[in-house]
PDB file of N, CA and C in Angstrom:
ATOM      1  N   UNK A   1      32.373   2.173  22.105  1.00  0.00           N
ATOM      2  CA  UNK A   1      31.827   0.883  21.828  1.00  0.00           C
ATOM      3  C   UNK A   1      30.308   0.876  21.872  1.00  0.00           C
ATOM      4  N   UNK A   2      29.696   1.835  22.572  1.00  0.00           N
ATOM      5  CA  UNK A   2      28.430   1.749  22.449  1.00  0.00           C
ATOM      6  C   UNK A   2      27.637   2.363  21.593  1.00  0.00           C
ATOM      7  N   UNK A   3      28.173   3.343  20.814  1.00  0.00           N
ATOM      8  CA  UNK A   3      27.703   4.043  20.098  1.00  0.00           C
ATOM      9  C   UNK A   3      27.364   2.941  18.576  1.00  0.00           C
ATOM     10  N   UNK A   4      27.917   1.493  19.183  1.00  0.00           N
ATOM     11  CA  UNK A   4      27.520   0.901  17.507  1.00  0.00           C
ATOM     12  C   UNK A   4      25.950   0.008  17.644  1.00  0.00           C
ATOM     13  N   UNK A   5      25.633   0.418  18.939  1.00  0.00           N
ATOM     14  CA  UNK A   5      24.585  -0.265  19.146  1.00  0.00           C
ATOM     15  C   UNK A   5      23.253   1.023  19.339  1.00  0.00           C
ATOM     16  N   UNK A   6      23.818   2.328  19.109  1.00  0.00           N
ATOM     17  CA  UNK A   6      23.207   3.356  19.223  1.00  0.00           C
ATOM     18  C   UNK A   6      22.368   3.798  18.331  1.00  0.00           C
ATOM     19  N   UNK A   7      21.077   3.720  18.463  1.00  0.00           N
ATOM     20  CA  UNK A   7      19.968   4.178  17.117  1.00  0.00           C
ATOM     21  C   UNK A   7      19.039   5.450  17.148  1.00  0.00           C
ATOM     22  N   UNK A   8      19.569   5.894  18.424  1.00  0.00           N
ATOM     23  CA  UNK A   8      19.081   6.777  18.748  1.00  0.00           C
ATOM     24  C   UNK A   8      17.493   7.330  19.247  1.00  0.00           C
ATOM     25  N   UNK A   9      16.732   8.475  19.485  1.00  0.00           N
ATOM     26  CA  UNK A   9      15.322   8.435  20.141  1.00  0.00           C
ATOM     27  C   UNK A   9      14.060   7.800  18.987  1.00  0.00           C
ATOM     28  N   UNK A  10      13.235   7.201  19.827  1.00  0.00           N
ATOM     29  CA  UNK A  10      12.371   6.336  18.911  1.00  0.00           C
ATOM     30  C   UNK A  10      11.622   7.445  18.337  1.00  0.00           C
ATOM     31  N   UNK A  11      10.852   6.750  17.174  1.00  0.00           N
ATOM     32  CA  UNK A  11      10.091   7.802  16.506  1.00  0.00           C
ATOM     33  C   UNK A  11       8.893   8.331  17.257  1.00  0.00           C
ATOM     34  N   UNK A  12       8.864   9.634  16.930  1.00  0.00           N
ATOM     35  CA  UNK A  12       7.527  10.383  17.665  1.00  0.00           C
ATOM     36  C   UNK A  12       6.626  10.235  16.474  1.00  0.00           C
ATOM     37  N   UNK A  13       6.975  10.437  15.116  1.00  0.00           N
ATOM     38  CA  UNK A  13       5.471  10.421  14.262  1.00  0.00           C
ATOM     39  C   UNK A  13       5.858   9.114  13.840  1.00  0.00           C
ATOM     40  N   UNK A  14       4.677   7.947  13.285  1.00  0.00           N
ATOM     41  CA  UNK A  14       4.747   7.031  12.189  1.00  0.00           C
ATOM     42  C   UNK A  14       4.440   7.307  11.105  1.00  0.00           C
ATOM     43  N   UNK A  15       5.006   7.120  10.013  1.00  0.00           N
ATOM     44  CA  UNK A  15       4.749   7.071   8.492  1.00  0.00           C
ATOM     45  C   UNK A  15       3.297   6.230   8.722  1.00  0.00           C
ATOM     46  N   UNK A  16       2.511   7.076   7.971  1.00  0.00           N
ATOM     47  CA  UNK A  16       1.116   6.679   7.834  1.00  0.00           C
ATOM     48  C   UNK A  16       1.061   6.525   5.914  1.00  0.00           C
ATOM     49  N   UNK A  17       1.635   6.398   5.176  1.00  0.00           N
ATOM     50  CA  UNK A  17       1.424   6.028   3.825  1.00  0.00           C
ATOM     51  C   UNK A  17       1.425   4.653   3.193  1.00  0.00           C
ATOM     52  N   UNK A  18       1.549   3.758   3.636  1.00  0.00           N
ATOM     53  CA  UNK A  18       1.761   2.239   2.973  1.00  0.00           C
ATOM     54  C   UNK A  18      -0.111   2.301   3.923  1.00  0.00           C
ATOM     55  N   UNK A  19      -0.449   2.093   5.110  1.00  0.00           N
ATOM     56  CA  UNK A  19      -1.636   2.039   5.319  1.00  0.00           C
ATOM     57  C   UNK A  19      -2.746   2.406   4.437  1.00  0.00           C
ATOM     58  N   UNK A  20      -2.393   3.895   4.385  1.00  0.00           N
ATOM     59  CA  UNK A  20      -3.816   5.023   3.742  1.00  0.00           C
ATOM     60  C   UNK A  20      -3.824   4.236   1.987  1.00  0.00           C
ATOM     61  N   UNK A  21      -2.552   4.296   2.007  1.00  0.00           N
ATOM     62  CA  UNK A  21      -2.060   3.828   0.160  1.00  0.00           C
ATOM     63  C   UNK A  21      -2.883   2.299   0.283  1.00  0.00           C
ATOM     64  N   UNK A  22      -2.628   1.716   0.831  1.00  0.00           N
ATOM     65  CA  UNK A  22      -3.698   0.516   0.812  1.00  0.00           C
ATOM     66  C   UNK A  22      -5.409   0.116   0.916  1.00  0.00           C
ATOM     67  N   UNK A  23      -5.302   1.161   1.930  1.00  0.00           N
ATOM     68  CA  UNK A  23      -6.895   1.364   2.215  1.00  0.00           C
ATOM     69  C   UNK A  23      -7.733   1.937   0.478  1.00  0.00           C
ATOM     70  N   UNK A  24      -7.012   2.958   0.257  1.00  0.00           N
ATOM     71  CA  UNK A  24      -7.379   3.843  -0.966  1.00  0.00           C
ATOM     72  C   UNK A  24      -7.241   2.606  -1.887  1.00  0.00           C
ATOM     73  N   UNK A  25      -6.305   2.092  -1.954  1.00  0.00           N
ATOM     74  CA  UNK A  25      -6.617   0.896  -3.240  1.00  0.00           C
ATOM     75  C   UNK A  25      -7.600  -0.392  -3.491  1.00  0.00           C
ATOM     76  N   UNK A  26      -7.859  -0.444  -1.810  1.00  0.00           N
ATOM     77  CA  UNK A  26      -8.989  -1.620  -2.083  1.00  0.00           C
ATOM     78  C   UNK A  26     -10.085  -0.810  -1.763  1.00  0.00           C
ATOM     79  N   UNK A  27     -10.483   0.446  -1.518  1.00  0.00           N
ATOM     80  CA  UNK A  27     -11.670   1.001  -1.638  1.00  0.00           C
ATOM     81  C   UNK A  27     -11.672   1.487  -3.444  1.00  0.00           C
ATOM     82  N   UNK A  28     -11.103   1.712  -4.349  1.00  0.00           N
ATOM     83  CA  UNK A  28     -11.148   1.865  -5.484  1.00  0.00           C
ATOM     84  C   UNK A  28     -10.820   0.359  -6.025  1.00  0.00           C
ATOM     85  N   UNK A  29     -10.593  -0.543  -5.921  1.00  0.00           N
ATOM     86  CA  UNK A  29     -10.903  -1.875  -6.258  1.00  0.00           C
ATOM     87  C   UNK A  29     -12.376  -2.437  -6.231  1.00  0.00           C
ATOM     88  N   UNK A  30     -12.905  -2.460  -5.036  1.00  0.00           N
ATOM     89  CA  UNK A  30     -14.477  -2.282  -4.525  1.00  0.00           C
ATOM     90  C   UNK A  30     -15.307  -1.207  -5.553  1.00  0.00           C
ATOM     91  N   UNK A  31     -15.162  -0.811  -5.408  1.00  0.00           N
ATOM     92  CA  UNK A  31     -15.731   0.708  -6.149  1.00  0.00           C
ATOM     93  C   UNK A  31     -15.670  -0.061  -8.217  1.00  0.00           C
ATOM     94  N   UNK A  32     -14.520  -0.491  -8.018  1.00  0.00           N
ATOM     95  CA  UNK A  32     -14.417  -0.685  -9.825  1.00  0.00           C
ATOM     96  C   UNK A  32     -15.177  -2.269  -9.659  1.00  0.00           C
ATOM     97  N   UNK A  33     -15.270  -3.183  -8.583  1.00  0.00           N
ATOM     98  CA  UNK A  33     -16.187  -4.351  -8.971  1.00  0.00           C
ATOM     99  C   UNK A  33     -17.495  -3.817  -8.722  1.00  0.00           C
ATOM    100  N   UNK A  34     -17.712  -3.010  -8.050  1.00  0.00           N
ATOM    101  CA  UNK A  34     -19.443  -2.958  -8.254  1.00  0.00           C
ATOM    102  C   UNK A  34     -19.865  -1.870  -9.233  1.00  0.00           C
ATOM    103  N   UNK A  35     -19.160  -1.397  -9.793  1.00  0.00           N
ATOM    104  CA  UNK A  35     -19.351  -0.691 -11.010  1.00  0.00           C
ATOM    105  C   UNK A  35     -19.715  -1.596 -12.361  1.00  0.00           C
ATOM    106  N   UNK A  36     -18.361  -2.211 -12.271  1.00  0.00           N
ATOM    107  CA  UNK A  36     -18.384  -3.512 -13.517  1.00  0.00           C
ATOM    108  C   UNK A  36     -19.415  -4.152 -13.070  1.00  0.00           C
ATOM    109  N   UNK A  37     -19.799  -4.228 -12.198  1.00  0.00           N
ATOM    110  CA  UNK A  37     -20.877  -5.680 -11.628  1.00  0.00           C
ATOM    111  C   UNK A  37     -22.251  -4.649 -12.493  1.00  0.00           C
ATOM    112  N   UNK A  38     -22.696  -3.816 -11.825  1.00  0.00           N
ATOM    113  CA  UNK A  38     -23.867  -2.934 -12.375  1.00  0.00           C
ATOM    114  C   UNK A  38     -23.836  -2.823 -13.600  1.00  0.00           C
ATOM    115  N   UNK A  39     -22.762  -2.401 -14.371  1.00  0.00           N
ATOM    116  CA  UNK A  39     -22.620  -2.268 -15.583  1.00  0.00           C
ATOM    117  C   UNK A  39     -23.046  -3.522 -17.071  1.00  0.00           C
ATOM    118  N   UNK A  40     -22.217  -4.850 -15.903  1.00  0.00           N
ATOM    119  CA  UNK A  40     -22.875  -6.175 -16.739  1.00  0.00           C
ATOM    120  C   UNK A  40     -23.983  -6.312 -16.546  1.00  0.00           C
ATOM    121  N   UNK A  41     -25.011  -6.217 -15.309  1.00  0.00           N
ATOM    122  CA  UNK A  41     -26.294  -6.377 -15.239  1.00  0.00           C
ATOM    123  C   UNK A  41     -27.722  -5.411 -15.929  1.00  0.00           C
ATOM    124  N   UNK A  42     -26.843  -4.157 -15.756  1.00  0.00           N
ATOM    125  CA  UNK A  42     -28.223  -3.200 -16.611  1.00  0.00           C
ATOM    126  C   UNK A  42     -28.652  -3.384 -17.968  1.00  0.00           C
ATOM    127  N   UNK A  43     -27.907  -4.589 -18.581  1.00  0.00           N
ATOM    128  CA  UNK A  43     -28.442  -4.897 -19.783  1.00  0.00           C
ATOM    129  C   UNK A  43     -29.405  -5.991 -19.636  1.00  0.00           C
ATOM    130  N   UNK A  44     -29.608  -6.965 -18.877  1.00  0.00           N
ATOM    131  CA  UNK A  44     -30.122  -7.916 -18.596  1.00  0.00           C
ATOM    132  C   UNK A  44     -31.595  -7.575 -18.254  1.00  0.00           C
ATOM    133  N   UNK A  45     -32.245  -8.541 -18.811  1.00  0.00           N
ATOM    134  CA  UNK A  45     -33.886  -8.236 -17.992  1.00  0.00           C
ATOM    135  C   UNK A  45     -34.440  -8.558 -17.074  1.00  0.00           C
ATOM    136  N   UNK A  46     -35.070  -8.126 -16.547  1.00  0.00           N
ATOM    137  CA  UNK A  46     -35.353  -8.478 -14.751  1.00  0.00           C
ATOM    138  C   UNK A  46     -36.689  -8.961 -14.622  1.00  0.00           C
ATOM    139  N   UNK A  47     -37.545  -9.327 -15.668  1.00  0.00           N
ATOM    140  CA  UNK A  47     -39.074  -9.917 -15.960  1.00  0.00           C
ATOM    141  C   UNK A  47     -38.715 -11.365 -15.565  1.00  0.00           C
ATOM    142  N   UNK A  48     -39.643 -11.741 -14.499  1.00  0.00           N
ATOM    143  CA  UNK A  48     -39.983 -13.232 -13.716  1.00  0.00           C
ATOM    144  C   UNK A  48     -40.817 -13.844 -14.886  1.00  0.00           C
ATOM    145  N   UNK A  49     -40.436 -15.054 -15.515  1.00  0.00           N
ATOM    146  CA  UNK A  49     -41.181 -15.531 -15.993  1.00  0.00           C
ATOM    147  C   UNK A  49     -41.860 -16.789 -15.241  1.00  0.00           C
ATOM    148  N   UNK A  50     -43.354 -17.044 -15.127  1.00  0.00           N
ATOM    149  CA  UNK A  50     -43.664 -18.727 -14.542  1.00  0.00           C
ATOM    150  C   UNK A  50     -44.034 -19.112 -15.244  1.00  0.00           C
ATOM    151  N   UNK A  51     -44.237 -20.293 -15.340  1.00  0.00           N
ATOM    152  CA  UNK A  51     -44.320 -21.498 -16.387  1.00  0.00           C
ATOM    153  C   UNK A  51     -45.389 -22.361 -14.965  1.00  0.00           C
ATOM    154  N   UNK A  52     -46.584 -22.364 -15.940  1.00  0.00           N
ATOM    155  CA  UNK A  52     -48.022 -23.316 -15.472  1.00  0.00           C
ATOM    156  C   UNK A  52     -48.337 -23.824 -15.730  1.00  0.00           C
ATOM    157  N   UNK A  53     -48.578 -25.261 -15.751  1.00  0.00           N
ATOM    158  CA  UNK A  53     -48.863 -26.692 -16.432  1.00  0.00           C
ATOM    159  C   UNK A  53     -50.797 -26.306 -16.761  1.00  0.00           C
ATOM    160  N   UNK A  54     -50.770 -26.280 -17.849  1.00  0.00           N
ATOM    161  CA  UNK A  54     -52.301 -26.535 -18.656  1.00  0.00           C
ATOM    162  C   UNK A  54     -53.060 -27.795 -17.920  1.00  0.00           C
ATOM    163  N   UNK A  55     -53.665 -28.065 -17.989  1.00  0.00           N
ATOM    164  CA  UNK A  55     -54.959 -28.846 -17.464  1.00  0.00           C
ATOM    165  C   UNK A  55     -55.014 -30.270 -18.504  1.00  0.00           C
ATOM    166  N   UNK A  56     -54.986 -29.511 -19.655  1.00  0.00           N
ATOM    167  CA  UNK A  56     -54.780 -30.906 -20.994  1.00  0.00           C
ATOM    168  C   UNK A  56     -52.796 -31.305 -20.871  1.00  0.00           C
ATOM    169  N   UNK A  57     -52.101 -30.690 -20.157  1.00  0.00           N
ATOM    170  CA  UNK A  57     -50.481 -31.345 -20.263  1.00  0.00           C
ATOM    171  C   UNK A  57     -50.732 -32.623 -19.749  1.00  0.00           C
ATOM    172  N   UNK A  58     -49.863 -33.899 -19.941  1.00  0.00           N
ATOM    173  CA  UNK A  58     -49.860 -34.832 -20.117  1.00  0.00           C
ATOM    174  C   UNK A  58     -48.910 -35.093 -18.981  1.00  0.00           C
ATOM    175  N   UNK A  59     -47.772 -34.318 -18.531  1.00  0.00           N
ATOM    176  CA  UNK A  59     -47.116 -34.705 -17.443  1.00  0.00           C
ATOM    177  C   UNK A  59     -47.586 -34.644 -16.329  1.00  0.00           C
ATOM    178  N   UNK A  60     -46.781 -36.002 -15.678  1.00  0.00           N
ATOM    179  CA  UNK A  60     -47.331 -36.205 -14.005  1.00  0.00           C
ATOM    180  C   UNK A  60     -47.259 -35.415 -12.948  1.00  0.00           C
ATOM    181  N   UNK A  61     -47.823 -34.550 -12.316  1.00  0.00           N
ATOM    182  CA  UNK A  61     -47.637 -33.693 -10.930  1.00  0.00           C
ATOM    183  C   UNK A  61     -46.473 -34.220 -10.478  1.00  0.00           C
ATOM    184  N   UNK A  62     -45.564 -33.247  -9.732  1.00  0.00           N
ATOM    185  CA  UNK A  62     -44.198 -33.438  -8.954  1.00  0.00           C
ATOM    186  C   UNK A  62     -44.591 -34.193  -7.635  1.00  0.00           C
ATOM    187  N   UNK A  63     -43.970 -35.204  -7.443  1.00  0.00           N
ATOM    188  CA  UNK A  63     -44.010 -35.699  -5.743  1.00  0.00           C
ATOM    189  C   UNK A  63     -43.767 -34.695  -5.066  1.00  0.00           C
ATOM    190  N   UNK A  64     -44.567 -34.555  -3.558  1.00  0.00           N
ATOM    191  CA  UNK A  64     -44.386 -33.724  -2.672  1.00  0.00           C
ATOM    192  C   UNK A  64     -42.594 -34.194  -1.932  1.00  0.00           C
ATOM    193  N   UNK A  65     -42.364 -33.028  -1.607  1.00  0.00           N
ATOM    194  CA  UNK A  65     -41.123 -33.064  -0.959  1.00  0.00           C
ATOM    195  C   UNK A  65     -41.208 -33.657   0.886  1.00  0.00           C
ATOM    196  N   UNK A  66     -41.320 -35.051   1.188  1.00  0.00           N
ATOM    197  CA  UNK A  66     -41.202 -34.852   2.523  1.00  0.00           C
ATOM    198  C   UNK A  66     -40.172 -34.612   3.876  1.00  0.00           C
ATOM    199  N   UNK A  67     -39.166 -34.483   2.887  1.00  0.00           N
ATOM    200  CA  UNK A  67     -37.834 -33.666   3.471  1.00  0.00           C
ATOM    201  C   UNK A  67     -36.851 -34.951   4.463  1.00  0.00           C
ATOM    202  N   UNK A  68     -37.438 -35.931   4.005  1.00  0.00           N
ATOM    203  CA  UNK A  68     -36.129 -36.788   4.852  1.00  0.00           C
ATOM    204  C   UNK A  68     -34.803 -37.443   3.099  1.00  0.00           C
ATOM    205  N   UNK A  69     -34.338 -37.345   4.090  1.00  0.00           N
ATOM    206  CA  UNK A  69     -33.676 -38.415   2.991  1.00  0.00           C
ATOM    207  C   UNK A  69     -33.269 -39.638   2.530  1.00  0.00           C
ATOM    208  N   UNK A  70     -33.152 -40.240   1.381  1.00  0.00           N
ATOM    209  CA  UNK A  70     -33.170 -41.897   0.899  1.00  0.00           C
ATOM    210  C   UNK A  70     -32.111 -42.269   1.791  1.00  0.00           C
TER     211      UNK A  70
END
């Protein structure tokens, strides 16, 4: 009768593959977004442009910001 409750000695090694298999997939997930990420950006140009109001422009200076709110 006891033998149906019998499973016998616990494991000495654990299966280490569903872990490593996971780790490996979101480090090659990572790896393929910052690839794609670099890849969309090296076409793009990286020149700051500013924009300086002329002396003869006609628009009004920006109100200063005094940081409370309405």
């Amino acid at each position: 009768m006891d033998d149906r409750y019998d499973y016998g000695p616990p494991e000495r090694r654990a299966a280490t593959g569903l872990p490593l298999g996971i780790m490996l997939l979101s480090m090659l997930a990572i790896a393929v977004y910052l690839l794609a990420g670099a890849a969309l950006l090296d076409g793009r140009s990286r020149d700051v442009a500013a924009y300086v109001a002329r002396a003869g422009d006609e628009s009004p200076p920006a109100a200063p910001d005094s940081g409370r709110r309405p």
